[in-house]
Protein backbone atom coordinates (compact mmCIF):
# COMPACT_ATOMS: atom_id res chain seq x y z
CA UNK A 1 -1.91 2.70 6.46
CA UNK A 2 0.84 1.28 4.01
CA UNK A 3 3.96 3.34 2.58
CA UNK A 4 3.29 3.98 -0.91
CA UNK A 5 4.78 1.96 -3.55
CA UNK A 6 8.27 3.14 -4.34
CA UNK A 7 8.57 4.10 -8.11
CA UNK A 8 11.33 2.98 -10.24
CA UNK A 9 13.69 5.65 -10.45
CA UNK A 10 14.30 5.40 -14.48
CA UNK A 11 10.71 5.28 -15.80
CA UNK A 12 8.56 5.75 -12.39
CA UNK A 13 6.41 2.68 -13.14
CA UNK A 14 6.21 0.57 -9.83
CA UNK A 15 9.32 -1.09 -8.71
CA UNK A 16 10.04 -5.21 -9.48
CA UNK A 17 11.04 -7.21 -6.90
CA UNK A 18 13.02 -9.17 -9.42
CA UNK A 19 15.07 -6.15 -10.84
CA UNK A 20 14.57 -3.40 -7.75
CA UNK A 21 15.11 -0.64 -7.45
CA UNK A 22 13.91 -0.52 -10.95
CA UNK A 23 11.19 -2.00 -12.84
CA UNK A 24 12.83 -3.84 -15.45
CA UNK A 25 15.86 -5.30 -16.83
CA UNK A 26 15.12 -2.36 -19.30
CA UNK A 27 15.14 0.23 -17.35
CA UNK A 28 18.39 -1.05 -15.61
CA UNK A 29 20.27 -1.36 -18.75
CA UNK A 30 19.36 2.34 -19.25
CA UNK A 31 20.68 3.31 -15.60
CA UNK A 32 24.24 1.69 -16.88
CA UNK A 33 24.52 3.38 -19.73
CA UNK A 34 23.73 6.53 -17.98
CA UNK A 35 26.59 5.83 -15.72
CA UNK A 36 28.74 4.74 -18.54
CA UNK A 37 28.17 7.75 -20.48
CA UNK A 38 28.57 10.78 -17.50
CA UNK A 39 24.98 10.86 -17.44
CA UNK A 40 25.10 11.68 -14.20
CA UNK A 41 26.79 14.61 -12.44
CA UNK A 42 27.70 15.93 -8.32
CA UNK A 43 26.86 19.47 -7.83
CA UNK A 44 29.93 21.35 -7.39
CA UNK A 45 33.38 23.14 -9.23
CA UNK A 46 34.50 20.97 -11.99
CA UNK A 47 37.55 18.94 -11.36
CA UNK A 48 41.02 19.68 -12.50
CA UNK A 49 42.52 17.71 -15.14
CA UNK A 50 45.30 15.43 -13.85
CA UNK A 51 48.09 17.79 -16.11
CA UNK A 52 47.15 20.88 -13.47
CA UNK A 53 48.95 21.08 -10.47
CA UNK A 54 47.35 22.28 -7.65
């Protein structure tokens, strides 16, 4: 019995070999700017801004 196919993690069509771990050069273009734009976030208290002192 096989692992199932691992999804890309953008879209969740199946993954390219070419462009893993996503499917396309589309969907990895879409990651960046996710990045590039605080898309993403850690769980957790925000962060200080640099003027506080601690």
């Amino acid at each position: 019995m096989s692992a199932p196919a691992r999804k890309c993690p953008v879209c969740g069509k199946p993954r390219s070999a070419e462009h893993a771990p996503f499917c396309s050069t589309r969907c990895k273009d879409r990651d960046l700017v996710r990045w590039l734009d605080d898309g993403y976030k850690a769980p957790g208290p925000p962060a200080g801004s640099p003027d506080e002192e601690g």
